[in-house]
Protein backbone atom coordinates (compact mmCIF):
# COMPACT_ATOMS: atom_id res chain seq x y z
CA UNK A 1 0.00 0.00 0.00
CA UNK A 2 1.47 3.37 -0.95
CA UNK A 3 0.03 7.20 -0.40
CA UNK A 4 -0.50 9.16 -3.70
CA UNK A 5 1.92 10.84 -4.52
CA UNK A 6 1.99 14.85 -3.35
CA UNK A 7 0.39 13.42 -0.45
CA UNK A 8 2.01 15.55 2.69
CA UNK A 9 3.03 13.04 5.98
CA UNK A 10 2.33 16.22 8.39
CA UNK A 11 0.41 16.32 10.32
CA UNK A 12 -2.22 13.62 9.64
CA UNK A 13 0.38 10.70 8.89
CA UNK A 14 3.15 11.72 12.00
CA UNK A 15 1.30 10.83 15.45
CA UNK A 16 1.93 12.83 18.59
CA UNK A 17 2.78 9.83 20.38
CA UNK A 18 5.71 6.87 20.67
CA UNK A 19 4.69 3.26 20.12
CA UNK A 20 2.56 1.90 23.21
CA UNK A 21 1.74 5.34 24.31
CA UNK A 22 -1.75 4.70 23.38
CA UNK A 23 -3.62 0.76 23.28
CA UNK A 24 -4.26 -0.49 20.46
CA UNK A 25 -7.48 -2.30 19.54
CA UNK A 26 -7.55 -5.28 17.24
CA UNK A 27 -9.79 -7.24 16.14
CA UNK A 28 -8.32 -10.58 15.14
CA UNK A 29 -11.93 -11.92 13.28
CA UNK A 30 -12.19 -8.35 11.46
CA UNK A 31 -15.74 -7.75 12.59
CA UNK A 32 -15.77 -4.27 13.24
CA UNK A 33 -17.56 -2.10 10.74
CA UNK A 34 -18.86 -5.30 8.95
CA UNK A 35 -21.73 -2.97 7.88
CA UNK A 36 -22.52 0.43 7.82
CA UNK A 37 -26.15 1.63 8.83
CA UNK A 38 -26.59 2.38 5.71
CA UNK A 39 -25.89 -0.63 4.41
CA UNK A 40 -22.65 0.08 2.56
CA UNK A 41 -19.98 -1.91 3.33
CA UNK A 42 -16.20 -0.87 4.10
CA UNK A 43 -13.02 -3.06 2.97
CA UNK A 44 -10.68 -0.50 4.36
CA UNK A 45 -6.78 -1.57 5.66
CA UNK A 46 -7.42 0.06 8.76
CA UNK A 47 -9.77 1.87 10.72
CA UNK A 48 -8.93 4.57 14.13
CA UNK A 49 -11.99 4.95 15.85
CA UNK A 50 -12.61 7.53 18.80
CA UNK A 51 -14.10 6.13 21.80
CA UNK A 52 -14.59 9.45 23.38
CA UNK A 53 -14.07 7.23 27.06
CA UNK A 54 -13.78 8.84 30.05
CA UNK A 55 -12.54 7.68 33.23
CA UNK A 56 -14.36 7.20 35.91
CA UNK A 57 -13.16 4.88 39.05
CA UNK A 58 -15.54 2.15 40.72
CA UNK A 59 -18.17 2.87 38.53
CA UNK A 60 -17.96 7.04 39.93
CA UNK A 61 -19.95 5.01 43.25
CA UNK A 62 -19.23 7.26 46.10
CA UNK A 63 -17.18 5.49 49.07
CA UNK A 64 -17.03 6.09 52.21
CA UNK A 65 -15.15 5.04 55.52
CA UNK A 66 -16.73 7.28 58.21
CA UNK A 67 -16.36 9.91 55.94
CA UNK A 68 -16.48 10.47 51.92
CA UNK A 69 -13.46 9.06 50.32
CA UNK A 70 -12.12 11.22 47.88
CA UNK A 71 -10.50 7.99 45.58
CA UNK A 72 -8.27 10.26 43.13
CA UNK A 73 -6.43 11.04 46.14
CA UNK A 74 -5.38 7.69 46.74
CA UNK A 75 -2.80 5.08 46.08
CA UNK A 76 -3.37 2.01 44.22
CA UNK A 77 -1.78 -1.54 46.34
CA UNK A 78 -0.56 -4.21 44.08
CA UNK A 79 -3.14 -3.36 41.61
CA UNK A 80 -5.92 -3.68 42.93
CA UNK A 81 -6.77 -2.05 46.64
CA UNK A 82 -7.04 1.61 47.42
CA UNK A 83 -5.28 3.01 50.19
CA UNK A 84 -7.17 3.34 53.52
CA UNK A 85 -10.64 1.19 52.22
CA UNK A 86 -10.93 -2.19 54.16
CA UNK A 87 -12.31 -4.96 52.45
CA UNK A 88 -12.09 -3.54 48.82
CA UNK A 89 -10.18 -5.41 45.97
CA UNK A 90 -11.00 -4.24 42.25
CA UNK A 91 -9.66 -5.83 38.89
CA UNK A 92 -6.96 -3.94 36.98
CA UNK A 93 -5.62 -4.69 34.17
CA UNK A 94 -2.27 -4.52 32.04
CA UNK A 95 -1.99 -0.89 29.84
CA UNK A 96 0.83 -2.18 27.02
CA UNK A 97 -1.12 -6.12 26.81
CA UNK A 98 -4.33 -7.60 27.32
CA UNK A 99 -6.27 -6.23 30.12
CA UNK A 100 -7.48 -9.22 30.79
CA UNK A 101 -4.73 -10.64 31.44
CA UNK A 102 -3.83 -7.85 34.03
CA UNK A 103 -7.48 -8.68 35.82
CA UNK A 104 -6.44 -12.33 35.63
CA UNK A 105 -3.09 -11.63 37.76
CA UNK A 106 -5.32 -9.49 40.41
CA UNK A 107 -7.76 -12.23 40.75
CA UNK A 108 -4.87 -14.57 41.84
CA UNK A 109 -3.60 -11.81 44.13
CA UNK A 110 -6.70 -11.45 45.74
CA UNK A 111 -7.56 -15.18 46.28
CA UNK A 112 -3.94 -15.38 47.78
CA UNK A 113 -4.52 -12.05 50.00
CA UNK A 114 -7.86 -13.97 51.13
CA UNK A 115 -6.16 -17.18 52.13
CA UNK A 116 -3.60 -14.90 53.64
CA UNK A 117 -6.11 -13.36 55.37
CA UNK A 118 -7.67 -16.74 56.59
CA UNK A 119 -4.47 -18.42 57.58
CA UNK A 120 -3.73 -15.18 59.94
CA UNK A 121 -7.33 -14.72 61.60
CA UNK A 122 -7.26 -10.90 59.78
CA UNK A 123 -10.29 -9.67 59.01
CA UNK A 124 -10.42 -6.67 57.28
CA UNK A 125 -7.17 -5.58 55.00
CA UNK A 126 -6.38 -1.91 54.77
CA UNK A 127 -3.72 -0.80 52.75
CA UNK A 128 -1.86 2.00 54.27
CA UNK A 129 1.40 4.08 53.30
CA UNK A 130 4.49 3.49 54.93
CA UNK A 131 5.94 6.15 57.68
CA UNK A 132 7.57 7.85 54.72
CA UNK A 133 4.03 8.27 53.04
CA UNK A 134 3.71 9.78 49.80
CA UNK A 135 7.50 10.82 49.69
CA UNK A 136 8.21 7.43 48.98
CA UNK A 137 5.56 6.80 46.28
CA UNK A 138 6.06 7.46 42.78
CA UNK A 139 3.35 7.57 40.33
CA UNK A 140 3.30 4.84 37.50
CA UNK A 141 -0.15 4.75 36.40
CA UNK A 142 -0.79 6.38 33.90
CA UNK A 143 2.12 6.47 31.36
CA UNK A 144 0.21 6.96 28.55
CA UNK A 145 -0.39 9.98 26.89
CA UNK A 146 -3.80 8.79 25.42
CA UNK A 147 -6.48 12.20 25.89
CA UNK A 148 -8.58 10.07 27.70
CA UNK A 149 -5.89 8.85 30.36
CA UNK A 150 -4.56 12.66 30.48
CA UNK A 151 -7.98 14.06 31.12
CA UNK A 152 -9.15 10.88 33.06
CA UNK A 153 -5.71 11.16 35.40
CA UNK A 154 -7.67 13.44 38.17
CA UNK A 155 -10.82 10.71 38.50
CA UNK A 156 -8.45 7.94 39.79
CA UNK A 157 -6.11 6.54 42.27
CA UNK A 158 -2.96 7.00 41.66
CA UNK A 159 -0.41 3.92 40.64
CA UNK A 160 1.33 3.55 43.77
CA UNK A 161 5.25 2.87 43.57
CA UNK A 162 6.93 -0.17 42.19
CA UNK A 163 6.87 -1.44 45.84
CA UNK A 164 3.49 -1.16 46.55
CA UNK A 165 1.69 -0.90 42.97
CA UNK A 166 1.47 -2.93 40.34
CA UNK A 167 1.56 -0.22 37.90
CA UNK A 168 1.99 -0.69 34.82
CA UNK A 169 4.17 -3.97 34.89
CA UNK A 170 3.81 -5.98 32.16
CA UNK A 171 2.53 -9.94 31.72
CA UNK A 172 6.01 -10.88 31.61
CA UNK A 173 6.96 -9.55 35.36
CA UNK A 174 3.35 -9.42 36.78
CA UNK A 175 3.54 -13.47 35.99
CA UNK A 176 6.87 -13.89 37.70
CA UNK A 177 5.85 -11.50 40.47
CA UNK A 178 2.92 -14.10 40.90
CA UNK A 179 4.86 -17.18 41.14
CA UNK A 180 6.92 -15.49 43.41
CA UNK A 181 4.28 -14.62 46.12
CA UNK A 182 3.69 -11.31 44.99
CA UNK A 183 4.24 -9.81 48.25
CA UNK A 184 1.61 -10.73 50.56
């Protein structure tokens, strides 16, 4: 496939952004677009669609722990508690790979925090930050520079630090991290 001739790379052929900045969507069976509404039908190479997503965390359900919990002012614990709610584990998945593969590893995390949890007598898990607090936390959430992860930065917990988030790890580490014990 080659552009016409004359045909100018800037700025619609040049993106703003480096590989694996933003996901990419595929769709291995090609069934997107299969039809138009109108009944025409498409047999293009590729097609960029706009999602116009925003972010929203735990479904934008307020929380509360004797008061209102204010959730974007929070830090994420191995992927998938918030800092200071008991009792609250949430899927999260990988940004550069499948998601579901990142809500996969949680799941396991979570079933091991529970037997943890069992095996100890503990009741209630709260994830808390250390004595140096938020000193010692770095953000690695949101590494993308997708508009909707920019804008949607201020609706969620932050990543936590490569101690105590899982960030954005990929399958490759977040698998050995698992076999490992994955710090509970």
């Amino acid at each position: 496939m080659h552009l016409p001739k004359g045909t100018m790379m800037e700025p619609d052929w040049v993106p703003s952004y480096n590989p694996w900045e933003q996901r990419l969507c595929t769709s291995p069976d090609a069934d997107f677009f299969l039809g138009l509404k109108t009944g025409k039908t498409l047999h293009p190479d590729i097609i960029v669609t706009a999602t116009g997503l925003r972010l929203c965390f735990a479904g934008a359900v307020a929380m509360s722990v004797d008061v209102k919990v204010d959730s974007s002012s929070k830090y994420i614990w191995k992927g998938m508690m918030v800092q200071d709610l008991p009792n609250m584990a949430f899927p999260s998945g990988y940004l550069h790979s499948s998601w579901t593969l990142g809500t996969d590893a949680t799941a396991v995390m979570a079933c091991r925090l529970i037997k943890h949890m069992q095996a100890q007598n503990i009741s209630a898990p709260v994830p808390r930050l250390s004595l140096g607090g938020k000193e010692d936390m770095e953000d690695n959430s949101c590494q993308m520079s997708s508009t909707y992860m920019r804008h949607g930065k201020s609706a969620v917990p932050e990543g936590g630090g490569v101690v105590g988030g899982r960030g954005g790890r990929g399958i490759i580490c977040g698998r050995r991290l698992l076999r490992r014990g994955g710090g509970i």
